[in-house]
N, C-alpha and C. Protein backbone atom coordinates (compact mmCIF):
# COMPACT_ATOMS: atom_id res chain seq x y z
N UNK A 1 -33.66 -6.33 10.45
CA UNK A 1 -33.60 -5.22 9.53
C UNK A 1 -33.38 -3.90 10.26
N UNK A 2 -33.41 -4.09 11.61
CA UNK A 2 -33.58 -2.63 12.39
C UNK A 2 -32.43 -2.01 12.58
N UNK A 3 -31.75 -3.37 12.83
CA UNK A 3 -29.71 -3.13 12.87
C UNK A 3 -29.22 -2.33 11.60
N UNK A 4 -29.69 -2.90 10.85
CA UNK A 4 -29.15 -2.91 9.19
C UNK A 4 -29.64 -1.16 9.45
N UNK A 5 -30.66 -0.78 9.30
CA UNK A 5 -31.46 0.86 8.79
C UNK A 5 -30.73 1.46 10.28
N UNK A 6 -30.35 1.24 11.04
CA UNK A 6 -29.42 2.02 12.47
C UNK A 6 -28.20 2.33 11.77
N UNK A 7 -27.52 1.47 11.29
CA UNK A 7 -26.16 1.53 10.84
C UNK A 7 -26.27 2.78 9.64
N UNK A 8 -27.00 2.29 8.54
CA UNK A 8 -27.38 3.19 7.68
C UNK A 8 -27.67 4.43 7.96
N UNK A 9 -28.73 4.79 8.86
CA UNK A 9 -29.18 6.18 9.10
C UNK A 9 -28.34 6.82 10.18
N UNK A 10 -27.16 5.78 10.67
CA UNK A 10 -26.76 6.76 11.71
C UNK A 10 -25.33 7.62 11.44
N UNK A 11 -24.90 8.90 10.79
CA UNK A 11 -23.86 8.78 10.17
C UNK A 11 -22.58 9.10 11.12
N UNK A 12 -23.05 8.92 12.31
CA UNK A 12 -21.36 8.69 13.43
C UNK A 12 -21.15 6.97 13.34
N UNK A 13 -21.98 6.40 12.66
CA UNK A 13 -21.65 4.82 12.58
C UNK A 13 -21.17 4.75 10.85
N UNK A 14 -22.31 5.17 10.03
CA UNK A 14 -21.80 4.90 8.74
C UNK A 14 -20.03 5.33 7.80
N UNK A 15 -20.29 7.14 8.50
CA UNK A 15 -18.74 7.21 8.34
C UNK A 15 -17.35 6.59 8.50
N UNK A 16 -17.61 6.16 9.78
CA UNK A 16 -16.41 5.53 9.69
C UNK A 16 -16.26 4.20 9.03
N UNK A 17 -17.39 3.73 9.08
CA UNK A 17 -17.34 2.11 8.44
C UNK A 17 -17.06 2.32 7.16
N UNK A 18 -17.41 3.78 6.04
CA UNK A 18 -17.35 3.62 4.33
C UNK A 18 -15.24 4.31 4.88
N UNK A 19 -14.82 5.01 5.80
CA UNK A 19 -13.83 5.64 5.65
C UNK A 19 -13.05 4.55 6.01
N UNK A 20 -13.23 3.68 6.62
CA UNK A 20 -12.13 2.74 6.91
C UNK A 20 -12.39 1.58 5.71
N UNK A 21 -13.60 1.38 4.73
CA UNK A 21 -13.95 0.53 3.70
C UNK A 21 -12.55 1.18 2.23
N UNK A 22 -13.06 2.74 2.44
CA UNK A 22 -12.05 3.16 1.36
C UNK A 22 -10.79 2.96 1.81
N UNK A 23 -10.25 3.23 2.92
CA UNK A 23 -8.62 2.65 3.35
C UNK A 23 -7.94 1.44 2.89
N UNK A 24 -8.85 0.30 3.20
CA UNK A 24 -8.90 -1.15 3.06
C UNK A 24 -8.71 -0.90 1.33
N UNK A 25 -9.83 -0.74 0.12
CA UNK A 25 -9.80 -0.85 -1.08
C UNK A 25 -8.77 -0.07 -1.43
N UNK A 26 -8.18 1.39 -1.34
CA UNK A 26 -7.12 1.85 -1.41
C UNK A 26 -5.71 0.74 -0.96
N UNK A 27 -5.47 0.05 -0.11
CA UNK A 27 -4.66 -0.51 0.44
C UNK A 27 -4.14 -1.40 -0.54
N UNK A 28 -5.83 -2.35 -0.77
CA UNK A 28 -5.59 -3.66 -1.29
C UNK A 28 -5.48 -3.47 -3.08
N UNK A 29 -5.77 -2.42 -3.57
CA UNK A 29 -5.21 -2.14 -4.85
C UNK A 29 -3.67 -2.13 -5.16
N UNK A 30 -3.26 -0.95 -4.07
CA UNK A 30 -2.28 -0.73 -4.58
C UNK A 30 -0.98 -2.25 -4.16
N UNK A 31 -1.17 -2.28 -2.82
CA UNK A 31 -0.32 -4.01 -2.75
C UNK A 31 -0.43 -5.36 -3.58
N UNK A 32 -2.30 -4.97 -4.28
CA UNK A 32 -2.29 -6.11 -5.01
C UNK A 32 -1.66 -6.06 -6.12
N UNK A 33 -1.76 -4.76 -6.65
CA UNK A 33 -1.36 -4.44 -8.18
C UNK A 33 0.22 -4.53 -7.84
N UNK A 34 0.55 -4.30 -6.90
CA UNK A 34 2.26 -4.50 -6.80
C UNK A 34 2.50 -5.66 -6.98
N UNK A 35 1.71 -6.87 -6.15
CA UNK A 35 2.00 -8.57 -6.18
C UNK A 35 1.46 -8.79 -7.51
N UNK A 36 0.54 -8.93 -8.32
CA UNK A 36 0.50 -9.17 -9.70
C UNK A 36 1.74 -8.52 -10.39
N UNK A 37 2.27 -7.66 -10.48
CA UNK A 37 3.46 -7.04 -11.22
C UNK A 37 4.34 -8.42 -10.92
N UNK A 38 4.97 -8.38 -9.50
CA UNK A 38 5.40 -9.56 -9.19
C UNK A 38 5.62 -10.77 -9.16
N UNK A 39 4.67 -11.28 -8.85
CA UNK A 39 4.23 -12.31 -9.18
C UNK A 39 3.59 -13.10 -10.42
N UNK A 40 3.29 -12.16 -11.35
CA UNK A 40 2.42 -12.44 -12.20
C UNK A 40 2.99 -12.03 -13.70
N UNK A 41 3.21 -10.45 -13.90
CA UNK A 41 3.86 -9.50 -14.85
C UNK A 41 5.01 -10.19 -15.42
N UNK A 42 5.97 -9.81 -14.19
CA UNK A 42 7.52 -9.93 -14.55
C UNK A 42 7.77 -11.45 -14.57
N UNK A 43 7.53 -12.47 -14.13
CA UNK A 43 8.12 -13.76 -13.93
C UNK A 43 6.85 -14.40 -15.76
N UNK A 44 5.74 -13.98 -15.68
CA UNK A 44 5.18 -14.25 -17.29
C UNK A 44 5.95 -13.47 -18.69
N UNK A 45 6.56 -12.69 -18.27
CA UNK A 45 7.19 -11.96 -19.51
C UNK A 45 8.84 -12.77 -19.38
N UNK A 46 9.34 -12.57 -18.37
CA UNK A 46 10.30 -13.92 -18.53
C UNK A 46 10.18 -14.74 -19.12
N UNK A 47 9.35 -15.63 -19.30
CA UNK A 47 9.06 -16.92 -19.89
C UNK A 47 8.55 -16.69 -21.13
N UNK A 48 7.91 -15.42 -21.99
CA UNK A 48 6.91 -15.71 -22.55
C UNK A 48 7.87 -14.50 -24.38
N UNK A 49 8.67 -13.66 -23.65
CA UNK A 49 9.22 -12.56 -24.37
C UNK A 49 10.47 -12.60 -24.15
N UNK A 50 10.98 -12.18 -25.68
CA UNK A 50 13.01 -11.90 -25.86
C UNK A 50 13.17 -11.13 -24.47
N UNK A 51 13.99 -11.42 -23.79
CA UNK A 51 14.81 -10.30 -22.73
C UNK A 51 15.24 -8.80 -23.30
N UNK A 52 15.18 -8.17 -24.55
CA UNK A 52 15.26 -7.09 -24.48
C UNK A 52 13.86 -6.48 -24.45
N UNK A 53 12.77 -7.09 -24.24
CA UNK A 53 11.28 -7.10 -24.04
C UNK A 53 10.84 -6.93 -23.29
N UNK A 54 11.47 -7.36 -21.76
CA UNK A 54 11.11 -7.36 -20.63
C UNK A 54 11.01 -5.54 -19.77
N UNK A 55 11.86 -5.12 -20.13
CA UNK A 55 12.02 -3.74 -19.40
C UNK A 55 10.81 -3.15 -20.08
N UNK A 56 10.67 -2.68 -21.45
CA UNK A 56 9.61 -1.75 -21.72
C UNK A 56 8.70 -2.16 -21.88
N UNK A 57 8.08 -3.39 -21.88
CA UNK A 57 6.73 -3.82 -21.61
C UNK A 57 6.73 -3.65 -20.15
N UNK A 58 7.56 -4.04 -19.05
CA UNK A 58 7.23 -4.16 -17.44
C UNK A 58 6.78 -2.27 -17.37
N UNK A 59 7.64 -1.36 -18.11
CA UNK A 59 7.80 0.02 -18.18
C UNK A 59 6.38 0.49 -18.55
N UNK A 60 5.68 -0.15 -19.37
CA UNK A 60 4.60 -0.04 -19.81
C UNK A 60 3.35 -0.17 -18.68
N UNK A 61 3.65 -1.53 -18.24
CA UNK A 61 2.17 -1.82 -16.87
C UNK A 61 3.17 -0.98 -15.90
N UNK A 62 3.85 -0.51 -15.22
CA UNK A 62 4.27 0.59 -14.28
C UNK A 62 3.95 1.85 -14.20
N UNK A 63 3.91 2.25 -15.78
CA UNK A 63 3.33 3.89 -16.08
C UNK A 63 2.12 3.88 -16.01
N UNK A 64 1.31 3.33 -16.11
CA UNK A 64 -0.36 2.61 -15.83
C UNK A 64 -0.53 3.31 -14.17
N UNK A 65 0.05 1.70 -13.58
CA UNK A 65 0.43 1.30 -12.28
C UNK A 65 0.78 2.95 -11.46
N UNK A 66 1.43 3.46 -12.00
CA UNK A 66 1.98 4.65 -11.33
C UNK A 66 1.34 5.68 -10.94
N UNK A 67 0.62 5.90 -11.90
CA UNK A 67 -0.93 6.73 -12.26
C UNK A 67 -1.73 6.50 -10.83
N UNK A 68 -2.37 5.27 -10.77
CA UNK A 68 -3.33 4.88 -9.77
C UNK A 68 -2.53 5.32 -8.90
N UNK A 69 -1.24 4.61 -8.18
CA UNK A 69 -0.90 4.68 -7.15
C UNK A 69 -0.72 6.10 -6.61
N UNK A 70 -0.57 7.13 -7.23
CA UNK A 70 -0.40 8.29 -6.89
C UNK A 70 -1.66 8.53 -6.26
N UNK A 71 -2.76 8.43 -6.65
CA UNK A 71 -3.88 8.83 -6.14
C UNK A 71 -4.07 7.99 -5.16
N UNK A 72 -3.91 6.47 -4.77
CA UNK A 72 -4.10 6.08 -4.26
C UNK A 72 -3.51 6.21 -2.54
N UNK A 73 -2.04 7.17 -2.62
CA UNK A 73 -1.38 7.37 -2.10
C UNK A 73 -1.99 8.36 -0.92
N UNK A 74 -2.70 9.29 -1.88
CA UNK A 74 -3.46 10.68 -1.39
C UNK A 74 -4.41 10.12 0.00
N UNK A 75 -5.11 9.25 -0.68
CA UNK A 75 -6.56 8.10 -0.30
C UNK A 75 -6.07 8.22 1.09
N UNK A 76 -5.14 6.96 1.02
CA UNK A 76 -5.04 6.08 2.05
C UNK A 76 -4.58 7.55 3.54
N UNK A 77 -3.25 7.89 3.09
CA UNK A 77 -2.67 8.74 4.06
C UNK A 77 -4.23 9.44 4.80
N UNK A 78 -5.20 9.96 4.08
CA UNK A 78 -6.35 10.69 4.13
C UNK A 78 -7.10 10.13 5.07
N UNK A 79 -7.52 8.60 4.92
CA UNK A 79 -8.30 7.83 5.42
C UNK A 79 -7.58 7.42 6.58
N UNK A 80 -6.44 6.86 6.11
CA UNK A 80 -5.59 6.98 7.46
C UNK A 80 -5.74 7.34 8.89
N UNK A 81 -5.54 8.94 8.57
CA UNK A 81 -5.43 9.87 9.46
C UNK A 81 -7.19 9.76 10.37
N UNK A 82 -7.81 9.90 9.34
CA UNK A 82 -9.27 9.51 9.77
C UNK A 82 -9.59 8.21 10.74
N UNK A 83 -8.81 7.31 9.60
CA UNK A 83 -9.36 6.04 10.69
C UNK A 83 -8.69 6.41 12.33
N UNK A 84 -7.44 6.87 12.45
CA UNK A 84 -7.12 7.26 13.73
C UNK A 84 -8.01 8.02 14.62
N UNK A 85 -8.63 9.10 14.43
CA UNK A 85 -9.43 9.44 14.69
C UNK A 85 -10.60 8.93 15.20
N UNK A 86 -10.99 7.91 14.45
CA UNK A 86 -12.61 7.09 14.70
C UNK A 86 -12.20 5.92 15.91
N UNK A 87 -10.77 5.47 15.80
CA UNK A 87 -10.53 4.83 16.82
C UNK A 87 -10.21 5.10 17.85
N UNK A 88 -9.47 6.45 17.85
CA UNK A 88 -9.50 7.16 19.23
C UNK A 88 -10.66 7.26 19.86
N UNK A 89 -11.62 8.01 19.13
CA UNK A 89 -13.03 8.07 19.68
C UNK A 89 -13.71 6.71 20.46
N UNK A 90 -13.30 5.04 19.77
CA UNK A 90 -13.90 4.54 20.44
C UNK A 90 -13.11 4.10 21.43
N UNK A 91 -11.86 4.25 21.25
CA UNK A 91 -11.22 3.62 22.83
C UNK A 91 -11.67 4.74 24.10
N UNK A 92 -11.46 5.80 23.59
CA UNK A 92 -11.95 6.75 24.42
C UNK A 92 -13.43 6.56 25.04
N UNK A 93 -14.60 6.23 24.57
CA UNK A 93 -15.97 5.54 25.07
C UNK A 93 -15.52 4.22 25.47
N UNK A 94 -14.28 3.28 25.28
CA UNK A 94 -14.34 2.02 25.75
C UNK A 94 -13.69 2.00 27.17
N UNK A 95 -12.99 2.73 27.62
CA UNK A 95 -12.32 2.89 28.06
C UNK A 95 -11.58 4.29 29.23
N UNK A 96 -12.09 4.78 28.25
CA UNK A 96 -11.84 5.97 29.27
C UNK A 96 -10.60 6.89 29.04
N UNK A 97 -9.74 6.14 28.13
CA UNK A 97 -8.47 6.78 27.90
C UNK A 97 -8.24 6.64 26.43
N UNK A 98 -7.89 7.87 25.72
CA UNK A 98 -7.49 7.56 24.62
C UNK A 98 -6.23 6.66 24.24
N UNK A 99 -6.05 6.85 22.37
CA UNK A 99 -4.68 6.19 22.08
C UNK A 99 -3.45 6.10 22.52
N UNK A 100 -3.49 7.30 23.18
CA UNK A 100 -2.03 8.15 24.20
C UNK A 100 -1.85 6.81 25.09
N UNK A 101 -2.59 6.15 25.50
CA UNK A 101 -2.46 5.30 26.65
C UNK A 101 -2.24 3.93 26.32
N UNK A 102 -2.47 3.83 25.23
CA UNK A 102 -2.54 2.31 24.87
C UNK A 102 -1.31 1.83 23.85
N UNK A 103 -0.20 1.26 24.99
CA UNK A 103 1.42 1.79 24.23
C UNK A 103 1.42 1.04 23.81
N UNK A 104 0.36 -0.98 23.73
CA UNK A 104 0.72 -1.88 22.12
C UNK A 104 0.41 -0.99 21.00
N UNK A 105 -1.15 -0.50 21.10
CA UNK A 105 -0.91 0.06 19.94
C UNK A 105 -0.50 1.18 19.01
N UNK A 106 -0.10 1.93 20.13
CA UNK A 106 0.90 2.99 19.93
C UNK A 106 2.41 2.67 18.89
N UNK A 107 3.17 0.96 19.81
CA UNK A 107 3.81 0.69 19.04
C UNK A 107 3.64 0.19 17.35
N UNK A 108 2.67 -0.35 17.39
CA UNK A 108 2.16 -1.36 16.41
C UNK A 108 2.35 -0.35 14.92
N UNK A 109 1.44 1.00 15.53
CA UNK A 109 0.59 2.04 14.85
C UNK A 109 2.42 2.64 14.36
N UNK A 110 3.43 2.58 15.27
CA UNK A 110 4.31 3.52 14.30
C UNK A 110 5.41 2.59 13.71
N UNK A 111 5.24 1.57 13.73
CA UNK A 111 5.95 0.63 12.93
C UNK A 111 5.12 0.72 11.90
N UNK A 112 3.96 0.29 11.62
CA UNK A 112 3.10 0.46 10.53
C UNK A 112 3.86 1.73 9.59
N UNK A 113 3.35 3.02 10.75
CA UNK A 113 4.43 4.08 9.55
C UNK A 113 5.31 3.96 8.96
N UNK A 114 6.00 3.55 9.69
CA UNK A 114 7.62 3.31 9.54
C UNK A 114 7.46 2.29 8.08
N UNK A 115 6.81 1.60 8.22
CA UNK A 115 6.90 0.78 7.23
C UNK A 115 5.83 1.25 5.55
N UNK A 116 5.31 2.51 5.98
CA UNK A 116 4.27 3.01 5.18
C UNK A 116 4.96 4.02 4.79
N UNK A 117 6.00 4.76 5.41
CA UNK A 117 7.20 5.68 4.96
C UNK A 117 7.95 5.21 4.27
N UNK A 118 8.76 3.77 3.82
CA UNK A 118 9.67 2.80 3.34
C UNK A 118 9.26 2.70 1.67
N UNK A 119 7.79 2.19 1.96
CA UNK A 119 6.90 2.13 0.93
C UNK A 119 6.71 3.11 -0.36
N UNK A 120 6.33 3.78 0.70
CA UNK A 120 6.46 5.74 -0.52
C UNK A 120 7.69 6.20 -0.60
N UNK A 121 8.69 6.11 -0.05
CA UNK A 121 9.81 6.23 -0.19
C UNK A 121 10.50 5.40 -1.32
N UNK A 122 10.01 4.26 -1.56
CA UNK A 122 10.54 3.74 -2.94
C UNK A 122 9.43 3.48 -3.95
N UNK A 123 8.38 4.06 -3.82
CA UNK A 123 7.82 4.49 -5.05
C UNK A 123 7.89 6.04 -5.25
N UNK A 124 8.00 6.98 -4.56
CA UNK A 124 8.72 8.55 -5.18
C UNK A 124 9.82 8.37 -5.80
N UNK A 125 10.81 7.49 -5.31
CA UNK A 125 12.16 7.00 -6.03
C UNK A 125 12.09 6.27 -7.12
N UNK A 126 11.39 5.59 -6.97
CA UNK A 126 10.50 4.98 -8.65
C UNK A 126 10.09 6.11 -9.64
N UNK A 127 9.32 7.33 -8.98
CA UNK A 127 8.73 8.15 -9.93
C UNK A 127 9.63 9.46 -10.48
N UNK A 128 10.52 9.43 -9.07
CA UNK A 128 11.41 10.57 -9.66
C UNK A 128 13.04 10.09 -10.22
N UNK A 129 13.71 8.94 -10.30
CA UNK A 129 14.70 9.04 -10.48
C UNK A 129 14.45 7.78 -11.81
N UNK A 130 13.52 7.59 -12.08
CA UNK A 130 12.85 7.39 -13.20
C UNK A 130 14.31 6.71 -14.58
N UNK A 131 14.47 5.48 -14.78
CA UNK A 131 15.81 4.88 -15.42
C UNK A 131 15.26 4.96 -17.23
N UNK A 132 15.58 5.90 -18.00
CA UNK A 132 15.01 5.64 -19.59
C UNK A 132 16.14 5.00 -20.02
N UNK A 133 15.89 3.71 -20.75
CA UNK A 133 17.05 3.62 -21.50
C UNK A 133 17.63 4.07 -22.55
N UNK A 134 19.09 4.09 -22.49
CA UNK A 134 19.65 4.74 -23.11
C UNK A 134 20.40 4.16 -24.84
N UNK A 135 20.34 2.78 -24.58
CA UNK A 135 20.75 1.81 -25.50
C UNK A 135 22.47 2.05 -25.03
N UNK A 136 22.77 2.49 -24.20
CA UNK A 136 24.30 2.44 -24.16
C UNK A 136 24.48 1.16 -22.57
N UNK A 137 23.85 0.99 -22.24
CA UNK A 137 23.77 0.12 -20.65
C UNK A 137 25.00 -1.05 -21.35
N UNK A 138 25.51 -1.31 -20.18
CA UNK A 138 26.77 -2.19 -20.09
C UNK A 138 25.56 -3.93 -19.88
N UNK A 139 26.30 -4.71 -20.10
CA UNK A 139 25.45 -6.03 -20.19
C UNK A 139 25.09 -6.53 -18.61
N UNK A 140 26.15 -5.76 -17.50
CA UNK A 140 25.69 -5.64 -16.28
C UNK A 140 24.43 -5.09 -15.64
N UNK A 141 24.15 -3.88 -16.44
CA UNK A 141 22.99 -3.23 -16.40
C UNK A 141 21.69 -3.76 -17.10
N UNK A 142 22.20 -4.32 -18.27
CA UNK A 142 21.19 -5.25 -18.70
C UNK A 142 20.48 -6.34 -18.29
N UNK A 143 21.13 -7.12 -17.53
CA UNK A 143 21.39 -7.99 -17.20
C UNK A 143 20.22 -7.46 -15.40
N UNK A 144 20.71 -6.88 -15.35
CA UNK A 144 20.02 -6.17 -13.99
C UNK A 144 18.44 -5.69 -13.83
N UNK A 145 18.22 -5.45 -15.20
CA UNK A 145 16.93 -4.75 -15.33
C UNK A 145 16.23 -5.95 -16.19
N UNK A 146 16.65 -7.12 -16.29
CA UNK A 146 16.02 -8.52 -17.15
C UNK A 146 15.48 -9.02 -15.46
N UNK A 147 16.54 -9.00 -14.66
CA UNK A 147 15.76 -9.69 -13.51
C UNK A 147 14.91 -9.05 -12.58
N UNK A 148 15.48 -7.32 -12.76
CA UNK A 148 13.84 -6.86 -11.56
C UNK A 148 14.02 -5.64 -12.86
N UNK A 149 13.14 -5.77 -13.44
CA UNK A 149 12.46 -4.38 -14.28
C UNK A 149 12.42 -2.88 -13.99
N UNK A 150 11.31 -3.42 -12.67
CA UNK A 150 10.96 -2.30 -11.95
C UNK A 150 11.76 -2.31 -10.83
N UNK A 151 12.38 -0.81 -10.23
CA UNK A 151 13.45 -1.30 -9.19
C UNK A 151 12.33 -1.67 -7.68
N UNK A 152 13.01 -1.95 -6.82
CA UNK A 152 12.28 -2.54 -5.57
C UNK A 152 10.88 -2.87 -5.67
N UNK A 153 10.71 -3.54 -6.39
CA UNK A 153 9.31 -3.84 -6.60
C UNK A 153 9.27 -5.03 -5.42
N UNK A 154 10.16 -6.12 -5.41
CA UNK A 154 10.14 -7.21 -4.51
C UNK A 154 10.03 -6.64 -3.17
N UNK A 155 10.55 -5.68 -2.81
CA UNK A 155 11.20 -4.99 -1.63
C UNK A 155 9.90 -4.03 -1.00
N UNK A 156 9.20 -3.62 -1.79
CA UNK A 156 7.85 -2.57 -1.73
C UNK A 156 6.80 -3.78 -1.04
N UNK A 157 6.53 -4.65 -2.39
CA UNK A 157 6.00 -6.11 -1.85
C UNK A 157 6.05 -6.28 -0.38
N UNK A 158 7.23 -6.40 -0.12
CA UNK A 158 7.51 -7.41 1.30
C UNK A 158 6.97 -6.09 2.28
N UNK A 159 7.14 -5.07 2.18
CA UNK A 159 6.99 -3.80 2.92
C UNK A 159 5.09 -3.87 3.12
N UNK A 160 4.67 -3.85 1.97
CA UNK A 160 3.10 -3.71 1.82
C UNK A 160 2.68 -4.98 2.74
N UNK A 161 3.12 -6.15 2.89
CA UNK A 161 2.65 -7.50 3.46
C UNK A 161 2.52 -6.75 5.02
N UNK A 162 3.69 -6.91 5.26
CA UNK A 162 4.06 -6.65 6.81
C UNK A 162 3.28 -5.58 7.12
N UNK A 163 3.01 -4.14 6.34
CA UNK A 163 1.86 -3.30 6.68
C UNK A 163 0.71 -3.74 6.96
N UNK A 164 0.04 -4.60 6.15
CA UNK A 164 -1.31 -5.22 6.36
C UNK A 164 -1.04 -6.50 7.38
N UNK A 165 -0.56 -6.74 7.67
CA UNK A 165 -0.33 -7.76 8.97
C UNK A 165 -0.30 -6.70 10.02
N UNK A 166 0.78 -5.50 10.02
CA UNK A 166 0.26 -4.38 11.37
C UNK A 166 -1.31 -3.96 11.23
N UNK A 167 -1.67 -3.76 10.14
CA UNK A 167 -3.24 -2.98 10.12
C UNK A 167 -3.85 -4.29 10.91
N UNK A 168 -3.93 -5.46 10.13
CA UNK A 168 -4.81 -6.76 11.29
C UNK A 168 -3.95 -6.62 12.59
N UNK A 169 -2.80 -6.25 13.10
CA UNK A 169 -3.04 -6.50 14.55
C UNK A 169 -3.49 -5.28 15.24
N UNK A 170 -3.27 -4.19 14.34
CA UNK A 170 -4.17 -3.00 15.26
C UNK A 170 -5.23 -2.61 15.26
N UNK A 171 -6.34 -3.80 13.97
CA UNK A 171 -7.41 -3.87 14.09
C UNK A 171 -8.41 -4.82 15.59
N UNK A 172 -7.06 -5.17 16.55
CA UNK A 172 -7.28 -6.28 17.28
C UNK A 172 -6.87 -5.37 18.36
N UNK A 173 -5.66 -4.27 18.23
CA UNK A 173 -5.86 -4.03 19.71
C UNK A 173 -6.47 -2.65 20.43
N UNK A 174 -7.52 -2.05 19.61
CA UNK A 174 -8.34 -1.25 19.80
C UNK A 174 -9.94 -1.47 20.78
N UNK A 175 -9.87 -2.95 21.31
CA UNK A 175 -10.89 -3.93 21.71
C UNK A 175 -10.83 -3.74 23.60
């Protein structure tokens, strides 16, 4: 119990553990709520609703969806920046040298961006170039928005995976 009330009362230990807890729940919302859209949303409304059904119901859980993610957006970048911080600090006591020195995870850490820039980059493009229909769309266009609703949703997906596969390996090379 002594471990447990150390951790608790000590807040250069507790902070970072609730700031990197909110990163993680920020993370796993917004990728999960992307893979349910995915996986779950769009391929059940396929099967289940007329195809002129599919866009403004998917339009419907997105404007929801869109909401959170904005905030969620704020979160993470926030915590982010923080968690960098808390890990500098301990490589720096582990070691002797900060992040500057440690070029795996230097690399790891800006691919992650790179791939966390990709991400927000096609959900701002989601939020600002925003498709209403018009009832005039050619059957090409129709036809286009029956199979992905939401645009890059598959593409955001695959982006969010590979992020959380960099976060687990640069949760490994901070050691």
């Amino acid at each position: 119990m002594n471990v447990l009330q150390e951790v608790f009362l000590d807040l250069n230990k507790l902070l970072p553990i609730l700031n990197h807890w909110l990163h993680l729940m920020s993370a796993i919302v917004w990728i999960g709520g992307l893979a349910f859209l995915v996986m779950a949303v769009t391929p059940g409304l396929k099967a289940s609703v007329p195809r002129e059904y599919i866009k403004p119901i998917c339009d419907t859980f997105y404007k929801q969806y869109r909401k959170i993610v904005g905030m969620l957006m704020v979160v993470i970048l926030f915590t982010g920046g923080l968690n960098l911080h808390y890990v500098g600090e301990l490589m720096e006591m582990q070691t002797g040298e900060g992040i500057s020195h440690n070029a795996k995870y230097l690399t790891i850490f800006f691919i992650k961006l790179v791939l966390v820039l990709g991400i927000l980059t096609l959900y701002l493009y989601t939020v600002i170039f925003r498709i209403e229909p018009t009832g005039e769309e050619t059957a090409d266009e129709k036809e286009e928005q029956t199979l992905e609703p939401i645009p890059f949703q598959r593409s955001a997906l695959w982006l969010g995976v590979f992020i959380i596969l960099c976060a687990a390996a640069l949760k490994h090379l901070h050691y």
